[in-house]
Protein backbone atom coordinates (compact mmCIF):
# COMPACT_ATOMS: atom_id res chain seq x y z
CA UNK A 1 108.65 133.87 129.17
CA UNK A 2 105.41 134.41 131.06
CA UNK A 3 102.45 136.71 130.72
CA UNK A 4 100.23 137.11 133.81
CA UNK A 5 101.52 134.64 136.00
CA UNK A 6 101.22 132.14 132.99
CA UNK A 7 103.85 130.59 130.23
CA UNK A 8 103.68 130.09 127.35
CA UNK A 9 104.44 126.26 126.85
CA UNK A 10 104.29 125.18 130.55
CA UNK A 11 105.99 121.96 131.41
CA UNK A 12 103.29 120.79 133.99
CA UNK A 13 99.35 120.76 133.27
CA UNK A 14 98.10 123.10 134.32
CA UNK A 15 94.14 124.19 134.83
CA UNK A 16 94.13 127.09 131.48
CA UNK A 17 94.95 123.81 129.30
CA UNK A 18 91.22 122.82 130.14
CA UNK A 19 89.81 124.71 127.38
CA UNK A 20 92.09 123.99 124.62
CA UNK A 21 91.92 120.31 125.31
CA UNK A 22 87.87 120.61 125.03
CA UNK A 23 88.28 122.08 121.86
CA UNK A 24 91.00 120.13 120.32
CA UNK A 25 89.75 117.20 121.42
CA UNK A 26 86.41 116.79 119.04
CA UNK A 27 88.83 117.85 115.92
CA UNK A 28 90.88 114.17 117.22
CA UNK A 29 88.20 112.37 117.98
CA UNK A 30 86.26 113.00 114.21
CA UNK A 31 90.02 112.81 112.68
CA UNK A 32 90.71 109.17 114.46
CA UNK A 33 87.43 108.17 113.95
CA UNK A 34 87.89 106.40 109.99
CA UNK A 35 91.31 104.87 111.51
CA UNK A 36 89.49 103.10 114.22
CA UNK A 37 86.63 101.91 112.12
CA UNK A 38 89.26 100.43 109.28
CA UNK A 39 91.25 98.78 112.33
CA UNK A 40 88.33 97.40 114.11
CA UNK A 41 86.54 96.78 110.74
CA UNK A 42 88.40 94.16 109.24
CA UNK A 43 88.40 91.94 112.51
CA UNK A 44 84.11 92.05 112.84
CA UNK A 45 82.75 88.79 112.14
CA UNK A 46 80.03 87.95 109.34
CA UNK A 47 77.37 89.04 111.84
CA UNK A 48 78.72 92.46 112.49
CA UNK A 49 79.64 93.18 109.18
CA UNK A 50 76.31 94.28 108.26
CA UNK A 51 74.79 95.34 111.63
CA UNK A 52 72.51 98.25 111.45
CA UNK A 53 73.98 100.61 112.64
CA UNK A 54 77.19 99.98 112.31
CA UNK A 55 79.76 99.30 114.78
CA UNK A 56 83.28 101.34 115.01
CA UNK A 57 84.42 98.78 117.41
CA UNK A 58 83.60 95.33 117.58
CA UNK A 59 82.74 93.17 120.20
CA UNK A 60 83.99 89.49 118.88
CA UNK A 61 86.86 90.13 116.65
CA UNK A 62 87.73 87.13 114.64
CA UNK A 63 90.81 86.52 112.09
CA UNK A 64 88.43 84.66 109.82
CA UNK A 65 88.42 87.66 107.35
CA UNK A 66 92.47 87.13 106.89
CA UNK A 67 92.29 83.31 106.31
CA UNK A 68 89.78 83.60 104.05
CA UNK A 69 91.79 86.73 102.42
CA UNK A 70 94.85 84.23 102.00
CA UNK A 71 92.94 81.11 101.14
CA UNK A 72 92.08 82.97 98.33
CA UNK A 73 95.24 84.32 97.43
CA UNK A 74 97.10 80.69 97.65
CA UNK A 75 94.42 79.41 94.69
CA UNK A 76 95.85 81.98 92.63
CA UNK A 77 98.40 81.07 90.12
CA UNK A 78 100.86 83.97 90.77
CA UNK A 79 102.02 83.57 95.07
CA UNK A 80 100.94 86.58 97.18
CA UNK A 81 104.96 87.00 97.88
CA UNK A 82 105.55 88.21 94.10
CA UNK A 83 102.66 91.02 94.68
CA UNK A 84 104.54 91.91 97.76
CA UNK A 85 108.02 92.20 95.91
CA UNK A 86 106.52 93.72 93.17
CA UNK A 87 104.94 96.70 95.24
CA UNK A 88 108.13 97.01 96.92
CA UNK A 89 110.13 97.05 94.00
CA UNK A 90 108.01 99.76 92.32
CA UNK A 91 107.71 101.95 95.72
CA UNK A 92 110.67 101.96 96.88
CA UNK A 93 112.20 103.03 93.22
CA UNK A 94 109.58 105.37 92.91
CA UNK A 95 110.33 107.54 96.43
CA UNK A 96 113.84 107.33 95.99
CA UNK A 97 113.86 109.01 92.63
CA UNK A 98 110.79 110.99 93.07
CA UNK A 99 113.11 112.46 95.71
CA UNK A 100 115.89 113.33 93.66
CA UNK A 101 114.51 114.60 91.06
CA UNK A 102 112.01 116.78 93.24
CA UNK A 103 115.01 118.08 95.43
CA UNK A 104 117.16 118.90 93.00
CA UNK A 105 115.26 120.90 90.68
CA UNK A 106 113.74 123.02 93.46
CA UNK A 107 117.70 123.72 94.29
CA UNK A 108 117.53 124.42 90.66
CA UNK A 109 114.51 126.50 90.49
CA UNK A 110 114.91 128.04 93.42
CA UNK A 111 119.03 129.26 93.57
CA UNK A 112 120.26 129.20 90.46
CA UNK A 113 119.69 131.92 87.54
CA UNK A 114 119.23 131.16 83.94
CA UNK A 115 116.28 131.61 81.41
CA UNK A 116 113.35 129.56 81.44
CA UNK A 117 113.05 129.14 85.55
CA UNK A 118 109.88 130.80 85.52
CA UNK A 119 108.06 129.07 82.90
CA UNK A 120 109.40 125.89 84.21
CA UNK A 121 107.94 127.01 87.77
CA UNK A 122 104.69 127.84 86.43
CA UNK A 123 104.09 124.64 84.24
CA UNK A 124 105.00 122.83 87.28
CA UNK A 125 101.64 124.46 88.94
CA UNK A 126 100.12 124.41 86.11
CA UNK A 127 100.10 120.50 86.62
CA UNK A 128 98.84 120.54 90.20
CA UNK A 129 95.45 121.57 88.20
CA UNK A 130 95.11 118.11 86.81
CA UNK A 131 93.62 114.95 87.58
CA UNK A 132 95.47 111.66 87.27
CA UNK A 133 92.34 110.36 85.44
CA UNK A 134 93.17 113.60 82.85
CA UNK A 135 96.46 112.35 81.86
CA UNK A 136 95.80 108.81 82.02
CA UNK A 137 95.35 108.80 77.73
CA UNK A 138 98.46 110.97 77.35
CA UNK A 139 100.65 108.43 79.58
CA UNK A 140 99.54 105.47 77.96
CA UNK A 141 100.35 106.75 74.80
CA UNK A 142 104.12 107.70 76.26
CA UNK A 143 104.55 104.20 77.36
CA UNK A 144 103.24 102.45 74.64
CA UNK A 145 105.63 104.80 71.82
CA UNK A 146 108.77 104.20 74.22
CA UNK A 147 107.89 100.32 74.01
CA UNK A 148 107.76 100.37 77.74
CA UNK A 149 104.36 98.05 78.17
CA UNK A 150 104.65 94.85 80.08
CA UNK A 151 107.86 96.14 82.28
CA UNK A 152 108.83 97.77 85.41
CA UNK A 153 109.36 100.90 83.87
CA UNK A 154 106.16 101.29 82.90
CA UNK A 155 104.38 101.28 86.50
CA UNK A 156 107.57 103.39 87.92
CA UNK A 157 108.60 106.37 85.67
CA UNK A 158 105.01 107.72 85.04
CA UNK A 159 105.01 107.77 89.04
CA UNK A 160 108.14 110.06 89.37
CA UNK A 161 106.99 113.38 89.14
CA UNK A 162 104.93 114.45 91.51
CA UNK A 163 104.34 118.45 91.24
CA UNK A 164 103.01 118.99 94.87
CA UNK A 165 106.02 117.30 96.20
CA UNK A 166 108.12 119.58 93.70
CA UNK A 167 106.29 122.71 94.73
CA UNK A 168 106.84 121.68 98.99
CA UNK A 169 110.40 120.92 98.82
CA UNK A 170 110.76 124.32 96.93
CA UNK A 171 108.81 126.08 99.67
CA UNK A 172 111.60 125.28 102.06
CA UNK A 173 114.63 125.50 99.44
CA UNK A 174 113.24 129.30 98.86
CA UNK A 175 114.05 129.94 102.76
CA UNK A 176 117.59 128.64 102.77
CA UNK A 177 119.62 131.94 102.92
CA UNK A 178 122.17 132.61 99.89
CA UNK A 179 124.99 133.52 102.24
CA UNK A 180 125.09 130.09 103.08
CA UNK A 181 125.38 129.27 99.45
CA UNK A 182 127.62 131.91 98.93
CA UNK A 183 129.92 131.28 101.64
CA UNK A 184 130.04 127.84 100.07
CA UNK A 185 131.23 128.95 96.64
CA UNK A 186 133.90 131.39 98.08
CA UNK A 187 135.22 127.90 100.16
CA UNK A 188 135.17 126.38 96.33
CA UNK A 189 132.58 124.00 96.70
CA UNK A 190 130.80 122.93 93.57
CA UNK A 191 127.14 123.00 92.56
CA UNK A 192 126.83 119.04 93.26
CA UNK A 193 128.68 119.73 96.91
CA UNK A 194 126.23 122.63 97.66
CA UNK A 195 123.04 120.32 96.85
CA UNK A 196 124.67 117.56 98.95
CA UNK A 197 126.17 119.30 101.85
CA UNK A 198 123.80 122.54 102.73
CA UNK A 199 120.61 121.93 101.01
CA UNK A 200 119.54 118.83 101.58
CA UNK A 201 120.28 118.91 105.45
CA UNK A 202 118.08 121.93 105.73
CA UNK A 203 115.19 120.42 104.03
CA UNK A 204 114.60 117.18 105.96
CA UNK A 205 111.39 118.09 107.51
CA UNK A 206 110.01 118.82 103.34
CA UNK A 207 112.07 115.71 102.72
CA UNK A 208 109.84 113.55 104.85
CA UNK A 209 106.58 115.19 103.70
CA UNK A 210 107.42 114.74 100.48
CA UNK A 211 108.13 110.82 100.91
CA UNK A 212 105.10 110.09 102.06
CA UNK A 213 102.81 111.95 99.46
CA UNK A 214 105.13 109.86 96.95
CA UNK A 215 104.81 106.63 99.56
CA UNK A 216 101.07 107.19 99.60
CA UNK A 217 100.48 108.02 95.52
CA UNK A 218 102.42 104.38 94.71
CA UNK A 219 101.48 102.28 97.02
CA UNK A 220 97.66 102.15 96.15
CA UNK A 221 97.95 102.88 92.92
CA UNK A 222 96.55 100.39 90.76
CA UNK A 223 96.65 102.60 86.90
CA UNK A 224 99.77 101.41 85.79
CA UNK A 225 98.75 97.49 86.80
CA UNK A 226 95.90 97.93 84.85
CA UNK A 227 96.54 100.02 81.62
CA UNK A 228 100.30 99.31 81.24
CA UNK A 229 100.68 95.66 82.54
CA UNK A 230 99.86 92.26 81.02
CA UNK A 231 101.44 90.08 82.71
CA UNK A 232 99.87 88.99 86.09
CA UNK A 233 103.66 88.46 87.20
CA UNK A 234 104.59 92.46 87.22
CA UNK A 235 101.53 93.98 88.80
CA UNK A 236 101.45 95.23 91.84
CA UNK A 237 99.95 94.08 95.90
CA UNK A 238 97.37 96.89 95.68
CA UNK A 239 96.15 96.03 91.79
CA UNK A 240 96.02 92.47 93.14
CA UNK A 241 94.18 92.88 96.45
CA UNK A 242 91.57 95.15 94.69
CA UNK A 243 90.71 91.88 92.02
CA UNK A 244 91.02 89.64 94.43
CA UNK A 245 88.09 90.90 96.47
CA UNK A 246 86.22 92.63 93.75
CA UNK A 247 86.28 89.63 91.00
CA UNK A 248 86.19 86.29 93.67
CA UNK A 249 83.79 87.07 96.02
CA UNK A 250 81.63 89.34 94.78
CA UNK A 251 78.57 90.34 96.18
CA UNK A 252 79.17 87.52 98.59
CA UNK A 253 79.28 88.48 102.67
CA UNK A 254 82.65 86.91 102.46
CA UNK A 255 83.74 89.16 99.70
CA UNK A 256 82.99 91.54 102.52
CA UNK A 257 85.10 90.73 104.78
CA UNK A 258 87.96 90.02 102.73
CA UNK A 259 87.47 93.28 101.21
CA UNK A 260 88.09 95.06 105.11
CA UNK A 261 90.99 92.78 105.61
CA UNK A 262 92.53 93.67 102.51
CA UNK A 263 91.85 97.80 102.86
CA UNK A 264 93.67 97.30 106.44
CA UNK A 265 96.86 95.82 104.85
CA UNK A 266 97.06 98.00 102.39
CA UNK A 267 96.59 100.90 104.84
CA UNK A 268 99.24 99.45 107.78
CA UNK A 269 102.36 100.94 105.28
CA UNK A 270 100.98 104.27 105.39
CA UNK A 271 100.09 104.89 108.83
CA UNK A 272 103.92 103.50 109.77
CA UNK A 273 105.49 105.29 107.62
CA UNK A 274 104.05 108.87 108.84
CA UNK A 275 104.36 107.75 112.65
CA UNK A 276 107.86 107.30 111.38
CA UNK A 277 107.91 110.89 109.37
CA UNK A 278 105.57 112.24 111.85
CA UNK A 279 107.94 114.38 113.89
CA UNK A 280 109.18 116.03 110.28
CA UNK A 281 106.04 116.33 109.09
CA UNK A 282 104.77 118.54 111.64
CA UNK A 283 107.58 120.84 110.98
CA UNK A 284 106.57 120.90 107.42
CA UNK A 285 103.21 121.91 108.51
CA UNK A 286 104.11 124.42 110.46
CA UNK A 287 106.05 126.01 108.35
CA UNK A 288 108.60 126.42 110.35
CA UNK A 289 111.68 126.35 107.79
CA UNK A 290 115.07 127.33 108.41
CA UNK A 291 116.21 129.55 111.48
């Protein structure tokens, strides 16, 4: 398709992309900018750390930050391995039955009719009003009555719902059309078959966006460490990492630098997983739901 001599999405550069680049471009460059300083950050040595002004990239990068990160961790009784499982543990059950749950009841909310799908809709966005600090008495007080302190289950099935990943998926289940479904029930498929086989195919791209606002919501959380965990042996990498530079070596210019080696790890996981997602994402953005 072309309109005056020009296409739409040309396959060569050509000069009319000029002026889009120049103004895309700044929007990228102030975007990026926080990536490259918590990259570059975490490799300036003790001299740089403090330079006025500051530096987004620096000019002797050193490892000495990391060493000293892990020297610190091996003097600690629990090994940094355990923190590692631990996080992974907790994530990865997390996401997967955030998922679930958050897929099928927007099938649910979203296709089927029965009373109460409304008011269960609504109280779903009712939550998106609050806080996690709101809640945090209310879900202590859950886990403590269901004798849940000290375990797993107490840093994973607070985590689980998630009403802006409920309310996304949704979004997209609302634009599957119900021939589809119907056609499916006149070939005699059940509910379970439907949710399997037709909806969950069409929702990838709400799929992915939805695993990484779960990803990102777990893997620095540091709450249910804290207010729900005794033992040292169950908490989690990003409850660690945060005492470790915070209680050690504080106020200390090696604290410092610890501290920026520590922020990159823990921020590595979720810039891989969206360059992973990223393609999905995008969709999601865009709206672009099903054809």
């Amino acid at each position: 398709m072309a309109y005056k001599g020009h296409k739409i999405n040309p396959n060569k550069f050509e000069v009319g992309q000029i002026k889009i680049l120049l103004a895309v471009l700044p929007l990228v460059i102030l975007t990026g900018l926080p990536i490259v300083f918590i990259v570059f950050h975490a490799f300036k040595p003790m001299q740089e750390l403090f330079a006025f002004p500051p530096k987004f990239i620096t000019t002797h990068p050193t490892l000495d930050n990391f060493r000293n990160l892990f020297k610190a961790s091996r003097s600690a009784g629990i090994p940094l391995s355990k923190y590692v499982f631990n996080s992974l543990l907790i994530t990865l059950a997390v996401v997967f039955s955030s998922l679930i749950f958050s897929t099928a009841a927007a099938y649910s909310l979203s296709k089927l009719k029965y009373k109460g799908r409304n008011t269960m809709m609504q109280i779903n966005q009712l939550a998106l009003m609050f806080v996690p600090v709101a809640v945090m008495i209310p879900r202590y007080l859950v886990v403590n009555v269901l004798g849940m302190t000290n375990t797993y289950w107490a840093q994973i099935l607070p985590l689980i719902p998630l009403p802006v990943a409920l309310f996304l998926v949704k979004q997209f289940v609302d634009q599957v059309p119900d021939s589809l479904i119907e056609a499916a029930y006149m070939d005699g498929a059940k509910e379970i078959h439907i949710y399997l086989k037709v909806i969950l195919p069409l929702i990838k791209p709400a799929i992915a966006t939805a695993a990484i606002l779960v990803f990102q919501q777990v893997w620095t959380n540091m709450e249910a460490s804290n207010y729900y965990v005794n033992d040292d042996g169950l908490k989690t990498l990003a409850f660690y990492m945060n005492t470790l530079t915070s209680a050690t070596t504080t106020n200390t210019v090696a604290g410092q630098g610890m501290s920026a080696a520590a922020s990159l790890i823990m921020f590595i996981p979720n810039l891989a997983l969206f360059c992973i997602l990223q393609k999905n994402v995008m969709n999601t953005m865009a709206h672009s739901g099903i054809k």
